[in-house]
PDB file of N, CA and C in Angstrom:
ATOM      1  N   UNK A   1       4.711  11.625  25.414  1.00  0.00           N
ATOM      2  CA  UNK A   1       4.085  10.639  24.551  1.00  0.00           C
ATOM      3  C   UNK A   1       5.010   9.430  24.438  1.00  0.00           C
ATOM      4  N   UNK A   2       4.660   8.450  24.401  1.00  0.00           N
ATOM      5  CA  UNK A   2       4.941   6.736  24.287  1.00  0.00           C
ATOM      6  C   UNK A   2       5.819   7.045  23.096  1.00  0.00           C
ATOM      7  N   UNK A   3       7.113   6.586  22.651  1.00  0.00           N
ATOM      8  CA  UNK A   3       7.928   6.522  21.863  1.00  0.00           C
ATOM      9  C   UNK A   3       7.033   5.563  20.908  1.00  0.00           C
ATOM     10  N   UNK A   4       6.714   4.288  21.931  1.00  0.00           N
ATOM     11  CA  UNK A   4       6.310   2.839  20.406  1.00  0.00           C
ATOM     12  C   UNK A   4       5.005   3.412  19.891  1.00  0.00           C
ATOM     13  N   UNK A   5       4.822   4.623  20.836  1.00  0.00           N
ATOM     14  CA  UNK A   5       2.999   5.202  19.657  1.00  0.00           C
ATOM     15  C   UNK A   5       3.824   5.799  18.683  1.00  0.00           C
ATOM     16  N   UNK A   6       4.592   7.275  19.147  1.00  0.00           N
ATOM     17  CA  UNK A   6       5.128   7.817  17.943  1.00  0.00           C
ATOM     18  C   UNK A   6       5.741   6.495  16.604  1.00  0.00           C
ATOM     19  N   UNK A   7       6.239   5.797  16.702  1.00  0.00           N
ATOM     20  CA  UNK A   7       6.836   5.207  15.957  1.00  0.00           C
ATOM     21  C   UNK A   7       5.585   4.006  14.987  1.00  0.00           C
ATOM     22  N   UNK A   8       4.882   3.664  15.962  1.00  0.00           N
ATOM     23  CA  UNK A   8       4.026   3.143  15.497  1.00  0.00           C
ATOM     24  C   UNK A   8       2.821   3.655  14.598  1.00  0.00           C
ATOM     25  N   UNK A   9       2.601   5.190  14.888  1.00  0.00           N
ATOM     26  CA  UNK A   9       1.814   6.276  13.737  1.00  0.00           C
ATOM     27  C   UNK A   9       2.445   6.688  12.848  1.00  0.00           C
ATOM     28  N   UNK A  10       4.061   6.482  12.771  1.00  0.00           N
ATOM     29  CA  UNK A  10       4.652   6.878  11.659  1.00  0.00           C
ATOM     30  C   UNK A  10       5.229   6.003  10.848  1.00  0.00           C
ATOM     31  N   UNK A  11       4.748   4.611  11.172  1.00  0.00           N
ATOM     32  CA  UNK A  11       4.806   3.400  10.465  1.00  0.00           C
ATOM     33  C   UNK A  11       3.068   3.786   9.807  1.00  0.00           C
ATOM     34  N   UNK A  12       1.704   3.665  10.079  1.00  0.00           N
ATOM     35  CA  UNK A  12       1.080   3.899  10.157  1.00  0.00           C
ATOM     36  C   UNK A  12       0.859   5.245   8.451  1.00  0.00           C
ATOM     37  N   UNK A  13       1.553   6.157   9.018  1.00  0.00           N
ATOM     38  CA  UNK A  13       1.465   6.774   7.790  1.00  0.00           C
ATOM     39  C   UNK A  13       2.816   7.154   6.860  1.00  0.00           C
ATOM     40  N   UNK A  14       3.512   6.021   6.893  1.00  0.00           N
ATOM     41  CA  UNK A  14       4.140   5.681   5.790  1.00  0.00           C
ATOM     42  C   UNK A  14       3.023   4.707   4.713  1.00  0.00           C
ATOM     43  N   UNK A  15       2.350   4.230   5.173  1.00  0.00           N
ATOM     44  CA  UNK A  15       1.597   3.007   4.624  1.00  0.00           C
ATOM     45  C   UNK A  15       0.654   3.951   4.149  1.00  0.00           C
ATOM     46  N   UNK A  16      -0.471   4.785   4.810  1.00  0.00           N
ATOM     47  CA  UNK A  16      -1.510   5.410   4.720  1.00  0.00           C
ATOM     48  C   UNK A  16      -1.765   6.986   4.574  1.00  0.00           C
ATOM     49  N   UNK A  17      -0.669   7.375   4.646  1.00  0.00           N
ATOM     50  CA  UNK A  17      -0.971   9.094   4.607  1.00  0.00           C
ATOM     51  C   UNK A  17      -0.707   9.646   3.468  1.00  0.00           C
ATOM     52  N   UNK A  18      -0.782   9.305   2.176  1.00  0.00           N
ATOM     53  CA  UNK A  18      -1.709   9.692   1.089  1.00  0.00           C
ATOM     54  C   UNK A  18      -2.949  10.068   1.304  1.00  0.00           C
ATOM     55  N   UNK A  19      -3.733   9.232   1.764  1.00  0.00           N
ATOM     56  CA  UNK A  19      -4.890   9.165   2.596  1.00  0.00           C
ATOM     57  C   UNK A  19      -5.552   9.972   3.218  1.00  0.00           C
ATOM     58  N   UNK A  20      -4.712  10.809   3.772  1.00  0.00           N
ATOM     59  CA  UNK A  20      -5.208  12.127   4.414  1.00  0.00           C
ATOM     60  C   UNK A  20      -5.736  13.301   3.550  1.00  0.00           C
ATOM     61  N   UNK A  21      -6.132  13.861   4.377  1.00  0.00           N
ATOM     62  CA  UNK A  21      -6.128  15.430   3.457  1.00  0.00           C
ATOM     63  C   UNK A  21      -4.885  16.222   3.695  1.00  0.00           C
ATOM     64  N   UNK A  22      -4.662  17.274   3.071  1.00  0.00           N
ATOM     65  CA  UNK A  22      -3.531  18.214   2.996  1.00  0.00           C
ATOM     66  C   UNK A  22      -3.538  18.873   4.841  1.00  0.00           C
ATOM     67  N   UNK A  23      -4.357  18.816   4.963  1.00  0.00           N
ATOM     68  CA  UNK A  23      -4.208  19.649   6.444  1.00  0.00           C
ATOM     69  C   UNK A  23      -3.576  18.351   7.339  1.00  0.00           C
ATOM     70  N   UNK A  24      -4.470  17.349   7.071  1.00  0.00           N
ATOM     71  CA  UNK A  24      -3.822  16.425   8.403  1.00  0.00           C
ATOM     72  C   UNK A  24      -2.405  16.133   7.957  1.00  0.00           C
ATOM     73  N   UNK A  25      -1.745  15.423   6.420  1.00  0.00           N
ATOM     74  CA  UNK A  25      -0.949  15.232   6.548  1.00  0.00           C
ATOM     75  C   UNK A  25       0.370  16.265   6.656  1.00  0.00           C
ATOM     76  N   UNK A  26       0.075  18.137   6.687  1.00  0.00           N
ATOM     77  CA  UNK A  26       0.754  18.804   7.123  1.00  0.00           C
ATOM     78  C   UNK A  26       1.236  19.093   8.722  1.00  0.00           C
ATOM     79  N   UNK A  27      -0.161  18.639   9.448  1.00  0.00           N
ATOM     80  CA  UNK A  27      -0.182  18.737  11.210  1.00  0.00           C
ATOM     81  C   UNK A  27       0.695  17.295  11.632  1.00  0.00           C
ATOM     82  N   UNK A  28       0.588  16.190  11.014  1.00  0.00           N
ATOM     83  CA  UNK A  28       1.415  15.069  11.401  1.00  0.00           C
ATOM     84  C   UNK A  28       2.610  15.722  11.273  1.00  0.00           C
ATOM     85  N   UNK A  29       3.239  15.957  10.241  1.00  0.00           N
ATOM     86  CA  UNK A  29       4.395  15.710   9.773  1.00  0.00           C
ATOM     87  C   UNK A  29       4.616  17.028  10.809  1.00  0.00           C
ATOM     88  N   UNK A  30       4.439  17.827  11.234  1.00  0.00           N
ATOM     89  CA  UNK A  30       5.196  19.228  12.522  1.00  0.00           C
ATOM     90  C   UNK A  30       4.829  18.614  13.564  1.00  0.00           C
ATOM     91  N   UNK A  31       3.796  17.620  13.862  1.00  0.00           N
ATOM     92  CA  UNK A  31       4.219  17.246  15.120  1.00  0.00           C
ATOM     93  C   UNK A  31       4.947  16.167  15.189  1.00  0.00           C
ATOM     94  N   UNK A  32       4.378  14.967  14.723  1.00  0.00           N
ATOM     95  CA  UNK A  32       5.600  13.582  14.954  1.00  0.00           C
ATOM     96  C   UNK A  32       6.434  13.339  14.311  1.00  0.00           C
ATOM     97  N   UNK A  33       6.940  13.915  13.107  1.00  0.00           N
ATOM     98  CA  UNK A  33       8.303  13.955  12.451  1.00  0.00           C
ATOM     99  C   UNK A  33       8.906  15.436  12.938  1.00  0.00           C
ATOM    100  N   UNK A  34       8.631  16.610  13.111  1.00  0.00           N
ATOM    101  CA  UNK A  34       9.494  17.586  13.551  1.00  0.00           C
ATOM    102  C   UNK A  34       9.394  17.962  14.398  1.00  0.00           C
ATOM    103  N   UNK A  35       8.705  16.989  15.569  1.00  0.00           N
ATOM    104  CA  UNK A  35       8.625  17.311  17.142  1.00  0.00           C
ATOM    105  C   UNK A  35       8.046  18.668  17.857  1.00  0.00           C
ATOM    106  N   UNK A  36       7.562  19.049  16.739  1.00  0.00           N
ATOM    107  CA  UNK A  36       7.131  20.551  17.141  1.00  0.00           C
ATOM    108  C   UNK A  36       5.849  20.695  18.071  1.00  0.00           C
ATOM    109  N   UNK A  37       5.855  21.408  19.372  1.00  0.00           N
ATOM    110  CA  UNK A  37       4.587  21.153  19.666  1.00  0.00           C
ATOM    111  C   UNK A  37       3.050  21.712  19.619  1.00  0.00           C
ATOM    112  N   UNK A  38       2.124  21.457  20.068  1.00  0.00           N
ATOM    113  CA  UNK A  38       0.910  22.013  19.760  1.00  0.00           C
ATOM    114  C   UNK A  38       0.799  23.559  19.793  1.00  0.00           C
ATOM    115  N   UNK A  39       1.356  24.086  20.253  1.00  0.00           N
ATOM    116  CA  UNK A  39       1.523  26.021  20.010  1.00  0.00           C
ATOM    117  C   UNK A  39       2.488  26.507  19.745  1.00  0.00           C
ATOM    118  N   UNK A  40       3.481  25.349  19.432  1.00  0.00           N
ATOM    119  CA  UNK A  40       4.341  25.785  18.245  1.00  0.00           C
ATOM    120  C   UNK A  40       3.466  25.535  16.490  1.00  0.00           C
ATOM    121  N   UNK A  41       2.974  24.657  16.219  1.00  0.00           N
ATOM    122  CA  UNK A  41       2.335  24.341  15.570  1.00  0.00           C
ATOM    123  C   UNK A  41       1.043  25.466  15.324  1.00  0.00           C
ATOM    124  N   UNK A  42       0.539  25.580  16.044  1.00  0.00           N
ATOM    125  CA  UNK A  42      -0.616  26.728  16.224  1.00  0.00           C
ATOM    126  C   UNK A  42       0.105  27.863  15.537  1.00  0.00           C
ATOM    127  N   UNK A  43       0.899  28.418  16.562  1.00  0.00           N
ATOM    128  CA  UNK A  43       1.777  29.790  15.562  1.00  0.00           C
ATOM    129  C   UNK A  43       2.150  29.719  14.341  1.00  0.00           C
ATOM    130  N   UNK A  44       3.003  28.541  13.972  1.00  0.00           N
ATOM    131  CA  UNK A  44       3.344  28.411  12.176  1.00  0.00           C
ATOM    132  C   UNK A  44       2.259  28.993  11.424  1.00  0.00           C
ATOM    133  N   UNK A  45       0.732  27.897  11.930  1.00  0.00           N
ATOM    134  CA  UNK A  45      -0.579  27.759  10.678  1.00  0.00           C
ATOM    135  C   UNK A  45      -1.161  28.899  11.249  1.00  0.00           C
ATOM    136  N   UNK A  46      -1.213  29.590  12.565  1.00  0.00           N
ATOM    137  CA  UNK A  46      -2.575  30.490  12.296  1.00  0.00           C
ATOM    138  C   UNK A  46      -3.753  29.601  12.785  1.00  0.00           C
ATOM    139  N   UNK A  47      -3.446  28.068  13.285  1.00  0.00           N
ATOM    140  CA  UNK A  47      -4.781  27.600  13.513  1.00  0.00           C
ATOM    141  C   UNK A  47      -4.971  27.620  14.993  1.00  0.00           C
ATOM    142  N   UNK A  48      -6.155  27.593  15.736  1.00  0.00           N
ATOM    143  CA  UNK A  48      -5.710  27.635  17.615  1.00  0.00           C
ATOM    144  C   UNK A  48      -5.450  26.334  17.581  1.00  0.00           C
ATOM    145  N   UNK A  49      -4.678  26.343  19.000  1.00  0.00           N
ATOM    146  CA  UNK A  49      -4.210  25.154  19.584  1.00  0.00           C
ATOM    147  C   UNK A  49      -5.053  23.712  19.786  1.00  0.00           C
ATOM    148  N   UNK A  50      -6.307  24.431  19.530  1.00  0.00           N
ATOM    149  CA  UNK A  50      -7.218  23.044  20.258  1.00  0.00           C
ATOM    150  C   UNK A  50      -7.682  22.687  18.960  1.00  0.00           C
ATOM    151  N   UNK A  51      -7.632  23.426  17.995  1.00  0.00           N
ATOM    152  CA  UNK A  51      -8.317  22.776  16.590  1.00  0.00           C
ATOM    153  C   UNK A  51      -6.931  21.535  15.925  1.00  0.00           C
ATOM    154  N   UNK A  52      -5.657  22.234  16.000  1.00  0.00           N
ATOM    155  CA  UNK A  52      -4.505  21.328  15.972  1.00  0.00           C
ATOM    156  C   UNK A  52      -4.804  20.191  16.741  1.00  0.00           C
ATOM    157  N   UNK A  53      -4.969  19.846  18.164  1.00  0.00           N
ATOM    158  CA  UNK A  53      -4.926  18.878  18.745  1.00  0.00           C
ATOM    159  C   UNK A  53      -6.114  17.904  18.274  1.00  0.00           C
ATOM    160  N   UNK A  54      -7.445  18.687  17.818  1.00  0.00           N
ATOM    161  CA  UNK A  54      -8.483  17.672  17.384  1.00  0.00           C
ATOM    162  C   UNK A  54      -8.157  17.313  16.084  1.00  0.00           C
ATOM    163  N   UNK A  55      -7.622  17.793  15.362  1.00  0.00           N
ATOM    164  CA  UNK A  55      -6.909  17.457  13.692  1.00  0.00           C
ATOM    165  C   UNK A  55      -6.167  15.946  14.131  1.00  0.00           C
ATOM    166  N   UNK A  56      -4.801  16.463  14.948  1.00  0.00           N
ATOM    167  CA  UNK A  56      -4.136  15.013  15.279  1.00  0.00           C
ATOM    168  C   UNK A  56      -4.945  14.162  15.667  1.00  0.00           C
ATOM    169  N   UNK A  57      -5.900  13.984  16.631  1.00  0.00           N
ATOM    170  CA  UNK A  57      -6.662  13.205  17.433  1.00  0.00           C
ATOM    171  C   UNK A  57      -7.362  12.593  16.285  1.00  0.00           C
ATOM    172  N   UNK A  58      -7.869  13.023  15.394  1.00  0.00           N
ATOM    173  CA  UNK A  58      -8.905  12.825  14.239  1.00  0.00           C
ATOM    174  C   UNK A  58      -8.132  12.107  13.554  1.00  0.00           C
ATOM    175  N   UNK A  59      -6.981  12.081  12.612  1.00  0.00           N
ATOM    176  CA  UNK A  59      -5.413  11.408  11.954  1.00  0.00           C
ATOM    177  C   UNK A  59      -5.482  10.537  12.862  1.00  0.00           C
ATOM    178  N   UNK A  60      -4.953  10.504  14.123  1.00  0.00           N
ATOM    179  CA  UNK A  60      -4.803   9.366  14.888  1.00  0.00           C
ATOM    180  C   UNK A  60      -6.012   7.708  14.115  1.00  0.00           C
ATOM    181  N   UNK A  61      -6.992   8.598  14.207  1.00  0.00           N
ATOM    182  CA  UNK A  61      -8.031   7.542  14.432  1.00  0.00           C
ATOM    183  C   UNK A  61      -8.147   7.344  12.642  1.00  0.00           C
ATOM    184  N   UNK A  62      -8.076   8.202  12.148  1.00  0.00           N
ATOM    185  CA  UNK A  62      -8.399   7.999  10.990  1.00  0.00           C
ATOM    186  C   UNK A  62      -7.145   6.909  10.479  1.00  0.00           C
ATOM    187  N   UNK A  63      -5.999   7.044  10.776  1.00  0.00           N
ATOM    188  CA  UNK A  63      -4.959   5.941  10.403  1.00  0.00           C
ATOM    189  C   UNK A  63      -5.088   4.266  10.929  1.00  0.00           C
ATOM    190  N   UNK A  64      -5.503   4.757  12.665  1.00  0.00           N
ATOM    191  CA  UNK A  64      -6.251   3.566  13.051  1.00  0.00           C
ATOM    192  C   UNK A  64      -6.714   2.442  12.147  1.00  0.00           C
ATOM    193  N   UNK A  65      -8.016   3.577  11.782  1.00  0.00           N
ATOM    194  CA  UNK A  65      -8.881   2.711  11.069  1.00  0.00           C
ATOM    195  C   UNK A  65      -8.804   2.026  10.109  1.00  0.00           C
ATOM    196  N   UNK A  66      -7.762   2.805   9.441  1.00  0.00           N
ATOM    197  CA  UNK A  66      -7.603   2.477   7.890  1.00  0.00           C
ATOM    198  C   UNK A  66      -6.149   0.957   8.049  1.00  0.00           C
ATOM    199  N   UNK A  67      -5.484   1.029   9.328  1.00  0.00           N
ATOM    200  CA  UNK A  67      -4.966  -0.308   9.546  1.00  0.00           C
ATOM    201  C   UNK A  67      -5.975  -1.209   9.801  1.00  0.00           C
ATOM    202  N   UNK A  68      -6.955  -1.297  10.721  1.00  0.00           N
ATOM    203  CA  UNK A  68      -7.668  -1.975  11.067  1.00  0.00           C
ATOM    204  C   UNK A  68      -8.428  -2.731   9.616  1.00  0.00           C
ATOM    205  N   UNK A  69      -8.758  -1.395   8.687  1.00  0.00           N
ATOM    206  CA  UNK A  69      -9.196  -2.256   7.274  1.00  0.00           C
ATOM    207  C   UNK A  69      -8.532  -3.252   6.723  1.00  0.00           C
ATOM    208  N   UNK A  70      -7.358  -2.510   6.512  1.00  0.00           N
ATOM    209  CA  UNK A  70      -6.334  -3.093   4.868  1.00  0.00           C
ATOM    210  C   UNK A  70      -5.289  -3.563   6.241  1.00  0.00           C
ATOM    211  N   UNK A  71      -4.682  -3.523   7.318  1.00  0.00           N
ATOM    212  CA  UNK A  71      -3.450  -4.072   7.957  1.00  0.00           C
ATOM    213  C   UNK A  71      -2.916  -4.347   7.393  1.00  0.00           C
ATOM    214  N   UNK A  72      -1.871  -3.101   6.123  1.00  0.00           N
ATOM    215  CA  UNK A  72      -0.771  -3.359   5.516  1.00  0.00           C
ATOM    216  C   UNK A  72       0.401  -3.715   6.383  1.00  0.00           C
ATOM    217  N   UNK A  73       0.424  -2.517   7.395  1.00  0.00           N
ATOM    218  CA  UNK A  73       1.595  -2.380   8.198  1.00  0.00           C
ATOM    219  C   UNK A  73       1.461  -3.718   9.153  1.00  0.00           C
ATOM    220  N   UNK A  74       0.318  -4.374   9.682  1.00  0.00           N
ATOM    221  CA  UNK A  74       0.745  -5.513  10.034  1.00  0.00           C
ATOM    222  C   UNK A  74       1.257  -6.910   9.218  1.00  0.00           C
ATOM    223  N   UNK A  75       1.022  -6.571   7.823  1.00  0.00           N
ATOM    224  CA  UNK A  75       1.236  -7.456   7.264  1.00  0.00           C
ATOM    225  C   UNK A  75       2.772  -7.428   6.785  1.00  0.00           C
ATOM    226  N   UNK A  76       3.305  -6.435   6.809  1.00  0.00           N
ATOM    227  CA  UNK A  76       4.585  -5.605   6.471  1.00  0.00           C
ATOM    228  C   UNK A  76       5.367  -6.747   7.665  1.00  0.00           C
ATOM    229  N   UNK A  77       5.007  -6.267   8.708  1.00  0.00           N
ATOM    230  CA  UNK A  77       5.886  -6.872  10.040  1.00  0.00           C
ATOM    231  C   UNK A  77       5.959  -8.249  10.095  1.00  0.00           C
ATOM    232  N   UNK A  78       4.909  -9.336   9.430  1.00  0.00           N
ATOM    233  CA  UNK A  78       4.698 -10.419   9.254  1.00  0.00           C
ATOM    234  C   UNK A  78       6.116 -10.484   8.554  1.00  0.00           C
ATOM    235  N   UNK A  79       5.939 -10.232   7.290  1.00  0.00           N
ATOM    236  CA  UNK A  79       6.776 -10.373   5.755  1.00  0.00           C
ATOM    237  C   UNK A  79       8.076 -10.044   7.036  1.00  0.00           C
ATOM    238  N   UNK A  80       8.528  -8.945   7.005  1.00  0.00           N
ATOM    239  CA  UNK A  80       9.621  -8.950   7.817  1.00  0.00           C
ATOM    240  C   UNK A  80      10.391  -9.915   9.048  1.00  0.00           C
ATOM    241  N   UNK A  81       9.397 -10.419   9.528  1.00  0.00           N
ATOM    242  CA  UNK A  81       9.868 -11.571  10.537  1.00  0.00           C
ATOM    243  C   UNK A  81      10.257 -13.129   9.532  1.00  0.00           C
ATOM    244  N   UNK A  82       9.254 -12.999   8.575  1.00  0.00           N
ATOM    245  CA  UNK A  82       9.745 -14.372   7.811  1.00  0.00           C
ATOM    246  C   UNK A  82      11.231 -13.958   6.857  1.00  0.00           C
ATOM    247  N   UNK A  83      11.101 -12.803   6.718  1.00  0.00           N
ATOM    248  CA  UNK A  83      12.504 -13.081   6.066  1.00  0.00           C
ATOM    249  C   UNK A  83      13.528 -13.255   7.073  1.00  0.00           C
ATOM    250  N   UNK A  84      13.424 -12.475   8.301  1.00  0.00           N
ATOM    251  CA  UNK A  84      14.536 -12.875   9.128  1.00  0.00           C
ATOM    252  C   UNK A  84      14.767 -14.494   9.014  1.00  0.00           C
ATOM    253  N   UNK A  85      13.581 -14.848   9.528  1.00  0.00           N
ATOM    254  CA  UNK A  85      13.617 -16.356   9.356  1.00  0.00           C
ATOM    255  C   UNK A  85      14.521 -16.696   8.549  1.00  0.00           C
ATOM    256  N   UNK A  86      14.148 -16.697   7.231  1.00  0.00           N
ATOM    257  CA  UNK A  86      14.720 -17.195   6.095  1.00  0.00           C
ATOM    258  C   UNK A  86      16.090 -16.852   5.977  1.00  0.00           C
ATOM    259  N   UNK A  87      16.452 -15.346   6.450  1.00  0.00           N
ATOM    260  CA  UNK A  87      17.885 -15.141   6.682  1.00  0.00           C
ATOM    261  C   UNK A  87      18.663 -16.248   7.673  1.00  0.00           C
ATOM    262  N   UNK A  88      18.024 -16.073   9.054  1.00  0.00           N
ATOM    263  CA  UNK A  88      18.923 -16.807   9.578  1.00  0.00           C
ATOM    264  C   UNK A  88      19.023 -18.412   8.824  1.00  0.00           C
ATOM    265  N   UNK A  89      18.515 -18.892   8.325  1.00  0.00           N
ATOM    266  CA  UNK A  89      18.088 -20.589   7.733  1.00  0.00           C
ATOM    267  C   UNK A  89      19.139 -20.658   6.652  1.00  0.00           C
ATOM    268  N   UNK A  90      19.329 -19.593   6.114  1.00  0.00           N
ATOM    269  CA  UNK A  90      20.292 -19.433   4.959  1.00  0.00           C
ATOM    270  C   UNK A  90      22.142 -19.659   5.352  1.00  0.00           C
ATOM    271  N   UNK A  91      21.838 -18.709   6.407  1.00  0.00           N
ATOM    272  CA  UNK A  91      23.730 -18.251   7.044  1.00  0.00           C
ATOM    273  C   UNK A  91      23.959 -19.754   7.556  1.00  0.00           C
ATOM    274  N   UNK A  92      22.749 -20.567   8.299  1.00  0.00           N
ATOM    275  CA  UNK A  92      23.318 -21.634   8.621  1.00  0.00           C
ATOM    276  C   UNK A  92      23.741 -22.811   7.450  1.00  0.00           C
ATOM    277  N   UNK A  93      23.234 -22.824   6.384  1.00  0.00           N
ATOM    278  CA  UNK A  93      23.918 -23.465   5.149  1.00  0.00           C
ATOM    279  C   UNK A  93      25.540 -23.218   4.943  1.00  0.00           C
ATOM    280  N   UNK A  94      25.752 -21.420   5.085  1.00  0.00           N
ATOM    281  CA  UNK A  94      27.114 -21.404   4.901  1.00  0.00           C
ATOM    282  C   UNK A  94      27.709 -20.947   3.917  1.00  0.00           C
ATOM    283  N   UNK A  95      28.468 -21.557   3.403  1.00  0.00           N
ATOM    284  CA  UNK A  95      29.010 -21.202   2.087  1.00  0.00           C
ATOM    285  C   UNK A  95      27.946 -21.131   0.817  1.00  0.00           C
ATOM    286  N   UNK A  96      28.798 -19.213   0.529  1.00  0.00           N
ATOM    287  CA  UNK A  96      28.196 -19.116  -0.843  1.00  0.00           C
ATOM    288  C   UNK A  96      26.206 -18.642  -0.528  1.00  0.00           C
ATOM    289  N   UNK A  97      25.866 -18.034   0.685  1.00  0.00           N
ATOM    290  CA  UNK A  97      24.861 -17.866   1.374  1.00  0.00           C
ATOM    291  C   UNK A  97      24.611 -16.074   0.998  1.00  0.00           C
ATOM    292  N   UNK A  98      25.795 -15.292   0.719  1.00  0.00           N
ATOM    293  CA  UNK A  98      26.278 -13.895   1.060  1.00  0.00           C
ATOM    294  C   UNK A  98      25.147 -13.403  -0.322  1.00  0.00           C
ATOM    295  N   UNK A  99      25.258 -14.081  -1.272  1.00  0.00           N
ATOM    296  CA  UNK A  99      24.504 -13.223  -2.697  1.00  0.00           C
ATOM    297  C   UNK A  99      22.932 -13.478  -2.204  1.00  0.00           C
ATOM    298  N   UNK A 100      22.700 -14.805  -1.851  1.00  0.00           N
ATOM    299  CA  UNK A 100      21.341 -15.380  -1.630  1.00  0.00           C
ATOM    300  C   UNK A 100      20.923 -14.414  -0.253  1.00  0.00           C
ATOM    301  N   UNK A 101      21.722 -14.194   0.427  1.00  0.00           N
ATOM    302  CA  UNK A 101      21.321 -13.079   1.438  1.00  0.00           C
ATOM    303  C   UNK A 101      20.902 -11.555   0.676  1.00  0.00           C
ATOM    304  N   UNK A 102      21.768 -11.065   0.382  1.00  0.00           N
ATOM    305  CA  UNK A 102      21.701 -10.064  -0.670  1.00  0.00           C
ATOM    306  C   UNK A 102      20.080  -9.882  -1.046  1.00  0.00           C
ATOM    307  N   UNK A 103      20.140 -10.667  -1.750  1.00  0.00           N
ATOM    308  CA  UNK A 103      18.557 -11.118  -3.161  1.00  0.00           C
ATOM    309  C   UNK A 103      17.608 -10.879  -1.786  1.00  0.00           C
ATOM    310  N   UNK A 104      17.658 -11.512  -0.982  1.00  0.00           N
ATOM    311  CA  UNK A 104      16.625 -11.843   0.103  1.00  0.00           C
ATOM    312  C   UNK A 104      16.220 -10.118   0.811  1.00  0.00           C
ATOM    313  N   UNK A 105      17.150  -9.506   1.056  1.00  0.00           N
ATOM    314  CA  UNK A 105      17.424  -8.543   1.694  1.00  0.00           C
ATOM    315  C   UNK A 105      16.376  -7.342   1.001  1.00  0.00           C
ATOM    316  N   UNK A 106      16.884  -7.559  -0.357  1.00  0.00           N
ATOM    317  CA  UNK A 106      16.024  -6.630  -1.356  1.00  0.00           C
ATOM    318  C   UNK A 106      14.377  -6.321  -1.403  1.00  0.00           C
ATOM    319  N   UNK A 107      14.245  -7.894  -1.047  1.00  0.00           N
ATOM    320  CA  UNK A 107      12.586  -7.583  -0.951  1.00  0.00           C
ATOM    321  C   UNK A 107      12.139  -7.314   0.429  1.00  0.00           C
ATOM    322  N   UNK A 108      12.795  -6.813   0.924  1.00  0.00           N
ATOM    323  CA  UNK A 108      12.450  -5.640   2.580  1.00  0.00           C
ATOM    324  C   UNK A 108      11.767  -4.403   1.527  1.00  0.00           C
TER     325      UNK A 108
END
């Protein structure tokens, strides 16, 4: 699997996986946070392998969607690029920049 997917579904449900139900957000978290795989996963729950894989597949889309609504997480990455901005705009002032960096930093 694509590293920038993994990383990008677990941006995805940092934002949104409240959202889930108890089953999906238990099958995420053993597969893309504890790398565990689909019949490892199967053995833990007791569930077969192919009902696990349609659970994720289903999460997948269901997180999808729910960016596609609200695009927190793209809006997240926005906010994040302007503060860089604003960071670098700051250091070039110079002196006395280090607290105002600070303050800036916080609202990440």
């Amino acid at each position: 699997m694509q590293m920038d997917k993994i990383v990008y579904l677990n941006l995805l449900y940092d934002f949104y996986g409240e959202l889930l139900t108890a089953r999906q957000r238990g099958l995420f978290e053993l597969y893309y946070r504890e790398n565990l795989s689909l019949s490892e996963i199967s053995g833990q729950t007791g569930i077969s392998r192919q009902a696990v894989s349609g659970t994720l597949h289903k999460t997948e889309r269901k997180l999808n969607g729910l960016e596609t609504a609200l695009g927190l997480a793209e809006q997240h990455a926005g906010n994040n690029e302007k503060i860089d901005l604003i960071i670098s705009l700051v250091k070039e002032q110079g002196a006395g920049s280090g607290e105002l960096i600070g303050m800036i930093e916080e609202l990440r």
